[in-house]
PDB file of N, CA and C in Angstrom:
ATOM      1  N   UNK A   1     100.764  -2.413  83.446  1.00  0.00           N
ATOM      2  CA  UNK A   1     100.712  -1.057  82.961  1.00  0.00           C
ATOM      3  C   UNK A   1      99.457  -0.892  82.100  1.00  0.00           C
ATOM      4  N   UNK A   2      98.755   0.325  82.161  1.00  0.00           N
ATOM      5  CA  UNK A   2      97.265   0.270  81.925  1.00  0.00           C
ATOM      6  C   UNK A   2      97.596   0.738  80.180  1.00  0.00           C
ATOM      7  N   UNK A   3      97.017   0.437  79.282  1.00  0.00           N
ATOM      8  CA  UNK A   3      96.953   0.563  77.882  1.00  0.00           C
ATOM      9  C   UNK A   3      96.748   2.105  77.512  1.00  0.00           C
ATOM     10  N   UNK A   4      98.209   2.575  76.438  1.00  0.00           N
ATOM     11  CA  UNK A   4      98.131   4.138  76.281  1.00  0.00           C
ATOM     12  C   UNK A   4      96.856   4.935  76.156  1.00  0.00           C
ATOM     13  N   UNK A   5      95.649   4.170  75.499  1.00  0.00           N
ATOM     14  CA  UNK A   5      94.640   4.712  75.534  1.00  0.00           C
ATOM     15  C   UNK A   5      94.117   5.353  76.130  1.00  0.00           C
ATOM     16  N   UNK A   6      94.363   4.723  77.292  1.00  0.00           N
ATOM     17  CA  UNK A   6      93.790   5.256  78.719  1.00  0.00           C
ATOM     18  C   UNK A   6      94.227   6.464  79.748  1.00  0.00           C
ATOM     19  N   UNK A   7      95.459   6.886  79.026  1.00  0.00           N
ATOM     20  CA  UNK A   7      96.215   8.360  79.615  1.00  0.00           C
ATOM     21  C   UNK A   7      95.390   9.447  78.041  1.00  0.00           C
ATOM     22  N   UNK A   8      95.132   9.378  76.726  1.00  0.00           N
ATOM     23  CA  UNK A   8      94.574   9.899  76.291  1.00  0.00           C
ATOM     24  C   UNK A   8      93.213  11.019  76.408  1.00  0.00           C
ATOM     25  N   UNK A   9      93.536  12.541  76.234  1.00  0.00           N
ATOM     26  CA  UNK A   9      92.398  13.117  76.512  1.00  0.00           C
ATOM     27  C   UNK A   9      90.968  12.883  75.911  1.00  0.00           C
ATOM     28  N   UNK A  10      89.977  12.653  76.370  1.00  0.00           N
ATOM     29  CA  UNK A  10      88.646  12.556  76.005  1.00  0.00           C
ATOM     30  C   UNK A  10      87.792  13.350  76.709  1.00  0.00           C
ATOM     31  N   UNK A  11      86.762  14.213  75.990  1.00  0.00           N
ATOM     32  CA  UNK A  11      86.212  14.964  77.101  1.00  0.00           C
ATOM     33  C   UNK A  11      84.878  14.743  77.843  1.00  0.00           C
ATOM     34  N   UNK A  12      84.102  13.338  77.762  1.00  0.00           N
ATOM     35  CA  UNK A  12      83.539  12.582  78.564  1.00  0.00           C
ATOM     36  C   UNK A  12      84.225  11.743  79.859  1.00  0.00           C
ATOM     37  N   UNK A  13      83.139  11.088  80.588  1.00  0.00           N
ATOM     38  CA  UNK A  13      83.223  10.214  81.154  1.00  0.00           C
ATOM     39  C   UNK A  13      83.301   8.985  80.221  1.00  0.00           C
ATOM     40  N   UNK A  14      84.116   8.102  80.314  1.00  0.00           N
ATOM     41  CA  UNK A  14      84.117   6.556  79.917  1.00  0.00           C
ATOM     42  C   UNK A  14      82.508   5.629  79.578  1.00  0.00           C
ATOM     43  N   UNK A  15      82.401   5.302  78.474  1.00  0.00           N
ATOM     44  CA  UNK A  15      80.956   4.856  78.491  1.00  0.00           C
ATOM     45  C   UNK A  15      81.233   3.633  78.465  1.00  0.00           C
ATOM     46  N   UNK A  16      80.688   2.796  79.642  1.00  0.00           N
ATOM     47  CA  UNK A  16      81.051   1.382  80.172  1.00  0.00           C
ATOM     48  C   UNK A  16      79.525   0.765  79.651  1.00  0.00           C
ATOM     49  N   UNK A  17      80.094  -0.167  78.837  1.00  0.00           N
ATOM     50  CA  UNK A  17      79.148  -1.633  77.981  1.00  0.00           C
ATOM     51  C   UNK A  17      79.636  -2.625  78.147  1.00  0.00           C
ATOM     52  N   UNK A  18      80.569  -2.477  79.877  1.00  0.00           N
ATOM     53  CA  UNK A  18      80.540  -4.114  80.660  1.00  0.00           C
ATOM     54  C   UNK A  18      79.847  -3.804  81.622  1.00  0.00           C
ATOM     55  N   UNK A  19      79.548  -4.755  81.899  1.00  0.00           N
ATOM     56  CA  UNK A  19      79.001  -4.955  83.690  1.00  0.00           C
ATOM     57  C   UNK A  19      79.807  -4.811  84.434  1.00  0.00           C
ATOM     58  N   UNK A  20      79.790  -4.204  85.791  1.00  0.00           N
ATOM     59  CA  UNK A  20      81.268  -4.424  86.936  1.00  0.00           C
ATOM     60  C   UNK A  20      81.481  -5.675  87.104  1.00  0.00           C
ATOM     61  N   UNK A  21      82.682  -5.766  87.429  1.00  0.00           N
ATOM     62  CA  UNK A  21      83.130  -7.223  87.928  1.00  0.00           C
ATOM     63  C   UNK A  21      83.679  -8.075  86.732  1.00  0.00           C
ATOM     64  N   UNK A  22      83.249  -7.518  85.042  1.00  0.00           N
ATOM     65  CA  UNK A  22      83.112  -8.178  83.661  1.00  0.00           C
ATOM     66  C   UNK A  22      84.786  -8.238  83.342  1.00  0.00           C
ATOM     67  N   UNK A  23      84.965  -9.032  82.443  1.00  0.00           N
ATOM     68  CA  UNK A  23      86.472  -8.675  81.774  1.00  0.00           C
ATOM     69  C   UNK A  23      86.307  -8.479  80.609  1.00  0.00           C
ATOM     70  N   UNK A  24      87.014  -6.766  80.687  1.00  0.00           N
ATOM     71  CA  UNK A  24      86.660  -5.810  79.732  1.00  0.00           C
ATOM     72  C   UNK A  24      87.971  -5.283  79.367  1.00  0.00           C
ATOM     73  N   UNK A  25      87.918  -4.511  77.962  1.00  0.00           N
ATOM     74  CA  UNK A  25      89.259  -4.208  77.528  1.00  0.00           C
ATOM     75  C   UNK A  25      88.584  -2.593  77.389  1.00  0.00           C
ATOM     76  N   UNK A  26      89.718  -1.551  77.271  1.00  0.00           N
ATOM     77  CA  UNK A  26      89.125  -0.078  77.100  1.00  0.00           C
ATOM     78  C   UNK A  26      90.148   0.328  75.988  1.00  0.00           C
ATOM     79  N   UNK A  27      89.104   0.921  74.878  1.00  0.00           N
ATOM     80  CA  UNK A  27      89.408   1.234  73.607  1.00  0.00           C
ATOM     81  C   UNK A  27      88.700   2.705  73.342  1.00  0.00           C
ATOM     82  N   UNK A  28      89.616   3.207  72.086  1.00  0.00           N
ATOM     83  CA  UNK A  28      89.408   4.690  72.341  1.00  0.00           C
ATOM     84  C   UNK A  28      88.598   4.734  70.708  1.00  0.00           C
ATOM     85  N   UNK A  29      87.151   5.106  70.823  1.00  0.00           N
ATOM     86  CA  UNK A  29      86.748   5.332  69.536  1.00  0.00           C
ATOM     87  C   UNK A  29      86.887   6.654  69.403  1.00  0.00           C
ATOM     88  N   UNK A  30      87.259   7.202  68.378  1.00  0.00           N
ATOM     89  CA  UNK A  30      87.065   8.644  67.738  1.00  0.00           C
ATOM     90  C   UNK A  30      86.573   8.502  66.256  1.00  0.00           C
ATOM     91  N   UNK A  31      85.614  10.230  66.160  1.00  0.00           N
ATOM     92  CA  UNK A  31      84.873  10.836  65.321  1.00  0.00           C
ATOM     93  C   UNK A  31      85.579  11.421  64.548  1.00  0.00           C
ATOM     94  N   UNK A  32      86.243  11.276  63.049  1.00  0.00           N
ATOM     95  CA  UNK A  32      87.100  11.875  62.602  1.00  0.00           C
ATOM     96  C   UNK A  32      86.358  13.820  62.288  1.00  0.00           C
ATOM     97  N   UNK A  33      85.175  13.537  62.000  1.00  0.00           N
ATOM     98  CA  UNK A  33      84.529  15.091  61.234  1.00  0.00           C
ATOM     99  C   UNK A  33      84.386  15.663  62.765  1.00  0.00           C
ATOM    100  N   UNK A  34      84.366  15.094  64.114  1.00  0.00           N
ATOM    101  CA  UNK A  34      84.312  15.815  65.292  1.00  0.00           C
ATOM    102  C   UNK A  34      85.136  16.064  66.201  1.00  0.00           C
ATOM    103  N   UNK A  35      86.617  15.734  65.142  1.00  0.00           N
ATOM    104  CA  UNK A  35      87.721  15.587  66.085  1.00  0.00           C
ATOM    105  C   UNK A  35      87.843  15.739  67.410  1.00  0.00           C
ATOM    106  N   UNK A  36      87.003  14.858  67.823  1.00  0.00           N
ATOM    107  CA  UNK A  36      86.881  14.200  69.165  1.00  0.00           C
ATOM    108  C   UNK A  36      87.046  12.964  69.449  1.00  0.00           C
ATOM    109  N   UNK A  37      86.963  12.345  70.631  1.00  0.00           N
ATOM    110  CA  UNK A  37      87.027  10.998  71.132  1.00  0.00           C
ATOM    111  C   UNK A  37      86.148  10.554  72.049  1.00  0.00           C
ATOM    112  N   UNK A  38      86.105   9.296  72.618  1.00  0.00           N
ATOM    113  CA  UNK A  38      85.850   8.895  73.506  1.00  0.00           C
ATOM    114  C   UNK A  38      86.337   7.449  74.258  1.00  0.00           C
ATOM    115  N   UNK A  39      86.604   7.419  75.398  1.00  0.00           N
ATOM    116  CA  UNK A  39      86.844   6.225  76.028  1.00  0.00           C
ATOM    117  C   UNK A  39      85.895   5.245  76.261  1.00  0.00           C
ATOM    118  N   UNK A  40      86.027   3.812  75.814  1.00  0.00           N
ATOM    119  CA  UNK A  40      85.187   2.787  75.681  1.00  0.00           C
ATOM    120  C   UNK A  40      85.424   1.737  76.788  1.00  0.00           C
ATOM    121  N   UNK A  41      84.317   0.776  77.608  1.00  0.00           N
ATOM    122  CA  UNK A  41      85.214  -0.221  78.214  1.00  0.00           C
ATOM    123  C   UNK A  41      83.888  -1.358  77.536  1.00  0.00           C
ATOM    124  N   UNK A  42      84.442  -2.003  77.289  1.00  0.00           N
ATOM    125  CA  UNK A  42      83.835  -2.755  76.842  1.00  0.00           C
ATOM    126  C   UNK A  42      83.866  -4.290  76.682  1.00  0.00           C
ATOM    127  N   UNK A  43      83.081  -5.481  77.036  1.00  0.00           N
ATOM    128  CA  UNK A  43      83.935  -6.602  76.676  1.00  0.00           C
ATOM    129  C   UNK A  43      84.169  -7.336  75.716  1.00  0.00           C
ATOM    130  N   UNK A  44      85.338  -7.914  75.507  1.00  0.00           N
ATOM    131  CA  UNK A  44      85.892  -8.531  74.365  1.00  0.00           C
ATOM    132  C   UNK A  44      84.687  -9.311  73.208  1.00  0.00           C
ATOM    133  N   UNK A  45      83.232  -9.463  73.887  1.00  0.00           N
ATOM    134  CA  UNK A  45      82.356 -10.251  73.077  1.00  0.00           C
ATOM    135  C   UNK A  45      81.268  -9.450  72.319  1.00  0.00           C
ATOM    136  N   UNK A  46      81.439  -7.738  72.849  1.00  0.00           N
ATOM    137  CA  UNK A  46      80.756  -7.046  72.685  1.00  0.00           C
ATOM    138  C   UNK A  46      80.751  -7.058  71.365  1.00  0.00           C
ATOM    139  N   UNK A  47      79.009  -6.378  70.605  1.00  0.00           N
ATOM    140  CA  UNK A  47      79.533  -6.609  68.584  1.00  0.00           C
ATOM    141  C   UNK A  47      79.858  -4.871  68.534  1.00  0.00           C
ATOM    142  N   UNK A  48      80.522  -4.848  67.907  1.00  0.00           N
ATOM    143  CA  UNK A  48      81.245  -3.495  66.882  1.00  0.00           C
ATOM    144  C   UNK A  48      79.541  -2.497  67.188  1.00  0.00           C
ATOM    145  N   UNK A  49      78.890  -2.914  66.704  1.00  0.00           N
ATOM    146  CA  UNK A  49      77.576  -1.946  65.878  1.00  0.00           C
ATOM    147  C   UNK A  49      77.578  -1.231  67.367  1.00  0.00           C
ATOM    148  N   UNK A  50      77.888  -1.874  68.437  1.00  0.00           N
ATOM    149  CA  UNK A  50      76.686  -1.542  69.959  1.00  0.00           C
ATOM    150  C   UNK A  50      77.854  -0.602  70.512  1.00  0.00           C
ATOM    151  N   UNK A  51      79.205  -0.650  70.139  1.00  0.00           N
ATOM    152  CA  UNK A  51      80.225   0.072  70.506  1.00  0.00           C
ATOM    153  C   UNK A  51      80.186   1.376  69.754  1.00  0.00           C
ATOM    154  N   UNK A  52      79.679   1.546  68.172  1.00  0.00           N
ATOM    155  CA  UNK A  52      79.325   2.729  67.331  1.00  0.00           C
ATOM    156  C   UNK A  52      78.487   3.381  67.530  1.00  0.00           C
ATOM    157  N   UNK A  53      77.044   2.449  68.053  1.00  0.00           N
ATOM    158  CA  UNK A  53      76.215   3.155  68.389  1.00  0.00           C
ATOM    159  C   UNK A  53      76.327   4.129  69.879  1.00  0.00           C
ATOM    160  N   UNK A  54      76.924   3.587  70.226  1.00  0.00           N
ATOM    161  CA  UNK A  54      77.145   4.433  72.210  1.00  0.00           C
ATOM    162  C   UNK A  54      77.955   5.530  72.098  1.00  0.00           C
ATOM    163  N   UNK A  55      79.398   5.412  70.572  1.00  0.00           N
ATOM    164  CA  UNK A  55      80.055   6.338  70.384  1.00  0.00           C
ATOM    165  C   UNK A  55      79.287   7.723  70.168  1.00  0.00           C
ATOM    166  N   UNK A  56      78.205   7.249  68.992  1.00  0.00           N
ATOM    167  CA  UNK A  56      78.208   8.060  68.392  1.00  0.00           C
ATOM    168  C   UNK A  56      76.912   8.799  68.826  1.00  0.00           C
ATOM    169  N   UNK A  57      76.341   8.536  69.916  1.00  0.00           N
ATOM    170  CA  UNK A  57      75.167   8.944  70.898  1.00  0.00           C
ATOM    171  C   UNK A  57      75.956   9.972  71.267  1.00  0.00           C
ATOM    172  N   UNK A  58      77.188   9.935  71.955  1.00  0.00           N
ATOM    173  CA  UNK A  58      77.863  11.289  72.283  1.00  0.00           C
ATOM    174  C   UNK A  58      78.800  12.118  71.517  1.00  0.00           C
ATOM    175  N   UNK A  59      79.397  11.509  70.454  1.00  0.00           N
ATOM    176  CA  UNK A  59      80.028  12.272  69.105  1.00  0.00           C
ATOM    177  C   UNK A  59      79.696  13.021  68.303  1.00  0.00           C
ATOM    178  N   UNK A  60      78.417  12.095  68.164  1.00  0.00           N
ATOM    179  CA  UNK A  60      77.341  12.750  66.824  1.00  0.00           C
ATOM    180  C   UNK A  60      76.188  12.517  66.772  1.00  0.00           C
ATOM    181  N   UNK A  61      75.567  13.036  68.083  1.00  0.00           N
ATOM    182  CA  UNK A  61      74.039  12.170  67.943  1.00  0.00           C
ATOM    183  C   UNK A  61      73.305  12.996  67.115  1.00  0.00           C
ATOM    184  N   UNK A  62      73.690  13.743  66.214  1.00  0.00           N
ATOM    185  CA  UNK A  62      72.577  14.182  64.967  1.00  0.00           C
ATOM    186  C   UNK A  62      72.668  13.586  63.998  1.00  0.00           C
ATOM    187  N   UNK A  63      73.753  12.205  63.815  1.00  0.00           N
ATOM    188  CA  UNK A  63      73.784  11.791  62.584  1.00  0.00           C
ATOM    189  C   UNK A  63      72.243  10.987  62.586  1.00  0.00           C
ATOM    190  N   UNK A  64      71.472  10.909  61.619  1.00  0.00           N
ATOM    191  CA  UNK A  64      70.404  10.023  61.351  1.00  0.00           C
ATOM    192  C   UNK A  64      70.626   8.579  61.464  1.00  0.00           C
ATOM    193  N   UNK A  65      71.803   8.354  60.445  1.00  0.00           N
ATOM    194  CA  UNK A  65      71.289   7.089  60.133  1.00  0.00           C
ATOM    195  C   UNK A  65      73.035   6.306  60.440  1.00  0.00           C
ATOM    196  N   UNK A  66      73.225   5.447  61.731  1.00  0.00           N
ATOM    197  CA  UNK A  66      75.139   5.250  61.450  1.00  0.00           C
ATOM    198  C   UNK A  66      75.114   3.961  60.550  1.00  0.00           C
ATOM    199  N   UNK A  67      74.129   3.434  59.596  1.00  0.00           N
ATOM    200  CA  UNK A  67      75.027   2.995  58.379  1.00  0.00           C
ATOM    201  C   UNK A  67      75.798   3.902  57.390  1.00  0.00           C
ATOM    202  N   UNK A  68      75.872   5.074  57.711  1.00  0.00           N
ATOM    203  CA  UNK A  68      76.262   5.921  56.615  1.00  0.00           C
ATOM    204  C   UNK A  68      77.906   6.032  57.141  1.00  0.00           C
ATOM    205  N   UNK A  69      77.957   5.798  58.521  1.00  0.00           N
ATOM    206  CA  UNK A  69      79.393   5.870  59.248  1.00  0.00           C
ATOM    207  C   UNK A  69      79.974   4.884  59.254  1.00  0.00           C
ATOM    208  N   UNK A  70      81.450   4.886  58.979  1.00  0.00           N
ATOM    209  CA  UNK A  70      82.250   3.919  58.655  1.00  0.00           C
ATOM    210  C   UNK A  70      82.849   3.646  59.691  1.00  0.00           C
ATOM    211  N   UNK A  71      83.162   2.564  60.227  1.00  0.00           N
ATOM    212  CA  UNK A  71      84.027   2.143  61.117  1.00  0.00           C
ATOM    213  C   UNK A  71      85.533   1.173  60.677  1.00  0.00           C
ATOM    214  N   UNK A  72      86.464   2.230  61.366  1.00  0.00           N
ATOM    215  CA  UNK A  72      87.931   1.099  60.624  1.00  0.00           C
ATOM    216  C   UNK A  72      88.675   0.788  61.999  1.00  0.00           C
ATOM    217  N   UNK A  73      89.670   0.091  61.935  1.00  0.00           N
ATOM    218  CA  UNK A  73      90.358  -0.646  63.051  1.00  0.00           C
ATOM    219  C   UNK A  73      91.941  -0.341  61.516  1.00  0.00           C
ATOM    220  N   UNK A  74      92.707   0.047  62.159  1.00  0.00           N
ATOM    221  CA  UNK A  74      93.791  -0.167  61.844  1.00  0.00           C
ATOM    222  C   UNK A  74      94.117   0.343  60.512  1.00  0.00           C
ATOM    223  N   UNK A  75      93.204   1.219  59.972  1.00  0.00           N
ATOM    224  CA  UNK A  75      93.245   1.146  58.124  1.00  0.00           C
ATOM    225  C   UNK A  75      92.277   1.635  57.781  1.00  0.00           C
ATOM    226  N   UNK A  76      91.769  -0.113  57.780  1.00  0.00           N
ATOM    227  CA  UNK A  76      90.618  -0.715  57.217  1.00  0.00           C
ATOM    228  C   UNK A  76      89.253  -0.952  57.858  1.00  0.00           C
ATOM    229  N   UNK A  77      88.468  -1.030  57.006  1.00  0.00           N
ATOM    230  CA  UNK A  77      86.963  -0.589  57.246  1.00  0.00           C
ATOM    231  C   UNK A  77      86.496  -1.995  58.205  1.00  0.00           C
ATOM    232  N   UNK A  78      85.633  -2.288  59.170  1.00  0.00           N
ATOM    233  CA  UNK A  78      85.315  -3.632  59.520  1.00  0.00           C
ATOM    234  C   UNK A  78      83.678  -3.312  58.728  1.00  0.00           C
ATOM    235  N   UNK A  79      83.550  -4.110  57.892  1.00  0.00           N
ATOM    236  CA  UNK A  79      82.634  -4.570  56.972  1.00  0.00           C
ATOM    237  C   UNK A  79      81.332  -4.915  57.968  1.00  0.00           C
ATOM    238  N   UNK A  80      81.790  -6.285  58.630  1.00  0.00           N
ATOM    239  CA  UNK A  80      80.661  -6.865  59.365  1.00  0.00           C
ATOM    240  C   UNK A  80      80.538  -6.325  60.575  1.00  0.00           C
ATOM    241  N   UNK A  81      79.863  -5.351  61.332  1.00  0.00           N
ATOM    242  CA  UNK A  81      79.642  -4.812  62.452  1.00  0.00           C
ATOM    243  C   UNK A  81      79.156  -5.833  63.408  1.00  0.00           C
ATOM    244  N   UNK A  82      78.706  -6.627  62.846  1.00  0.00           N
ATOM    245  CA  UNK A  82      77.631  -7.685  63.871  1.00  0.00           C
ATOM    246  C   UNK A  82      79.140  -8.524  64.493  1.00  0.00           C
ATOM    247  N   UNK A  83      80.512  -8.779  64.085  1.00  0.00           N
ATOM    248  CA  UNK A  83      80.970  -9.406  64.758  1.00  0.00           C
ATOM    249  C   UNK A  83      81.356  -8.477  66.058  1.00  0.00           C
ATOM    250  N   UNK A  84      82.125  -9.504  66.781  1.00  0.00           N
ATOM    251  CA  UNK A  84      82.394  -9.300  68.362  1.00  0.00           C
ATOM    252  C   UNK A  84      83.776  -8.657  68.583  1.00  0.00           C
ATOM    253  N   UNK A  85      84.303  -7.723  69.152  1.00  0.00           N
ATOM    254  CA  UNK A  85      85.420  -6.971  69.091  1.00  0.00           C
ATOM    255  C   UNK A  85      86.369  -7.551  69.084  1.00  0.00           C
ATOM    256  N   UNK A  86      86.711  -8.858  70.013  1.00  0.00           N
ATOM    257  CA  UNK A  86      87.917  -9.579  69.806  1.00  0.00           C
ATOM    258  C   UNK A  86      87.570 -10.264  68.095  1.00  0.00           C
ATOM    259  N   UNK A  87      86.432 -11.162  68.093  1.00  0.00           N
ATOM    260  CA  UNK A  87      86.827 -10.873  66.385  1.00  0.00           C
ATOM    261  C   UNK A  87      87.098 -10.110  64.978  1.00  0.00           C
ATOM    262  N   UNK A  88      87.121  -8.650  65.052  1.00  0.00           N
ATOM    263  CA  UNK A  88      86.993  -8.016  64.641  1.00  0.00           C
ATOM    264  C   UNK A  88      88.620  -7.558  64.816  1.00  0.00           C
ATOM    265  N   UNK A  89      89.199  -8.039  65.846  1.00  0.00           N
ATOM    266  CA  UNK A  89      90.725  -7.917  65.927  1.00  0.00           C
ATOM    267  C   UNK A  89      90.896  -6.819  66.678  1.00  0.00           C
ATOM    268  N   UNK A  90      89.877  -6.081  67.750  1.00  0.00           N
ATOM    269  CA  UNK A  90      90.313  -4.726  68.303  1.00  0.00           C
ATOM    270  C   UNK A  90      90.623  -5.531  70.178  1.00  0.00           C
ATOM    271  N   UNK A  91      91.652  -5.007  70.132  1.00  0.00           N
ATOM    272  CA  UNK A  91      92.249  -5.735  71.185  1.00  0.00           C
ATOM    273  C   UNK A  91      92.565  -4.119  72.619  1.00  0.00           C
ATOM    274  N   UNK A  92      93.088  -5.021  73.544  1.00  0.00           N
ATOM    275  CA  UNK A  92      93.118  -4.197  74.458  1.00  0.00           C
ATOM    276  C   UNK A  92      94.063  -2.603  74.138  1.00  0.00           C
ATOM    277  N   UNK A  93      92.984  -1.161  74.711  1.00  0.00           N
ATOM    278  CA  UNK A  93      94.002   0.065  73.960  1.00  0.00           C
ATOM    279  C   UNK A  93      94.051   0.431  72.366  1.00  0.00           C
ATOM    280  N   UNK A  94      93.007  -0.126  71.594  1.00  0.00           N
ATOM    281  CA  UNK A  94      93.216  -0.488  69.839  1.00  0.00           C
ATOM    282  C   UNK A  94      92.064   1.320  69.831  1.00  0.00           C
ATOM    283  N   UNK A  95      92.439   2.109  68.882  1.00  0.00           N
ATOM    284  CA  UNK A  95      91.411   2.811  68.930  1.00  0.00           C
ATOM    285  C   UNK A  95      90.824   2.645  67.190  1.00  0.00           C
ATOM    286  N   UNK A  96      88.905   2.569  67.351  1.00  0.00           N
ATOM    287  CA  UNK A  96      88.655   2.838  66.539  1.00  0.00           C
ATOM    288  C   UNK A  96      88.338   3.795  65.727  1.00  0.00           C
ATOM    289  N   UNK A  97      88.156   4.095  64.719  1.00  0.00           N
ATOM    290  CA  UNK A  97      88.088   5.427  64.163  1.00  0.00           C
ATOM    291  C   UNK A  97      87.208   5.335  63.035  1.00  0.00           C
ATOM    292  N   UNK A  98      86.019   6.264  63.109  1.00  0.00           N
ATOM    293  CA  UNK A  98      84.655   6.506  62.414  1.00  0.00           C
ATOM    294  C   UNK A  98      84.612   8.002  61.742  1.00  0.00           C
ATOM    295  N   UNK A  99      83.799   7.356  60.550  1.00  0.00           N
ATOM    296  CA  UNK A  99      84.011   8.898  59.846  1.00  0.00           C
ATOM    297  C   UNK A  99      82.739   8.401  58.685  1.00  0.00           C
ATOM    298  N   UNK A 100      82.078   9.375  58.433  1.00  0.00           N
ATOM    299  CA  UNK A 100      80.645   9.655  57.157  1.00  0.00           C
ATOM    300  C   UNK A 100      81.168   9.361  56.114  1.00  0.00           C
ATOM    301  N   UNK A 101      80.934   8.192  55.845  1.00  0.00           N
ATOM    302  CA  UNK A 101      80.953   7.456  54.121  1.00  0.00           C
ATOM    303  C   UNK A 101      80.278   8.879  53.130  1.00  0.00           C
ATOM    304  N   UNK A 102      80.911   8.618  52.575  1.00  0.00           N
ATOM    305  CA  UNK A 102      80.812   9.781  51.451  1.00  0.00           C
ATOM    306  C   UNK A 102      80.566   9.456  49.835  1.00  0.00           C
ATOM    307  N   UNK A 103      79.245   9.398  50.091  1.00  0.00           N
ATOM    308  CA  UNK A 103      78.610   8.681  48.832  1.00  0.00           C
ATOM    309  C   UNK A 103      78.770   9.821  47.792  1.00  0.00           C
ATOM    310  N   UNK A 104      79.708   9.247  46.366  1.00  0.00           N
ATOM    311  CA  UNK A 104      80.386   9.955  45.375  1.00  0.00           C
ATOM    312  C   UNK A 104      78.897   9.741  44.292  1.00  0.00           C
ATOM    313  N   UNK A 105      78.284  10.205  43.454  1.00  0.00           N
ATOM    314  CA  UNK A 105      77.862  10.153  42.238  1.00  0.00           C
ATOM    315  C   UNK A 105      78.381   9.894  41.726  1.00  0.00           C
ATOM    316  N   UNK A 106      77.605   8.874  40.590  1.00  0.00           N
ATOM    317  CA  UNK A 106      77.803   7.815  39.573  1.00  0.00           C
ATOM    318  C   UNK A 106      78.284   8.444  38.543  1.00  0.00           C
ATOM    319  N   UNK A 107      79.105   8.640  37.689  1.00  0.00           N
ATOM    320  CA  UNK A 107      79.786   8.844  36.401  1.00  0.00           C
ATOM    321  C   UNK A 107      79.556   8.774  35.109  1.00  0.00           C
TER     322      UNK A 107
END
């Protein structure tokens, strides 16, 4: 049975960062300020940053700069982007969810 993600509306095509033939898991990143989504396939070794960056080419490609965008899995923020999605704990159907760090002034 194919992972709920994958019956989820998105209003792209799927942006594939496997190769055919690859073993790939499909994960649903969404833009929280664009309440939108998108479908990911991607493989398990892929790093986080290259999955944000492809998101957000079609989410938000006016943001300047995506260190300013946060990426969380489950909660919580994944800190190190450079790791690889299965390390990072996003597993098959996991959606991530990105949203503009919101730098507060100092007190």
């Amino acid at each position: 049975m194919p992972p709920f993600v994958t019956q989820l509306r998105t209003p792209a095509e799927a942006i594939s960062l496997a190769p055919d033939g690859a073993q790939a898991i499909t994960i649903r990143v969404q833009m929280l300020e664009a309440w939108d989504a998108v479908k990911v396939i991607a493989e398990p070794g892929t790093i986080v940053a290259r999955v944000k960056a492809a998101a957000l080419a079609v989410l938000a490609p006016d943001i300047p700069q995506p260190a300013d965008v946060v990426t969380k899995l489950g909660g919580f923020e994944i800190r190190d982007e450079s790791k690889s999605l299965a390390a990072a704990g996003v597993k098959d159907g996991s959606t991530l969810l990105l949203h503009v760090r919101r730098r507060q002034p100092l007190k």
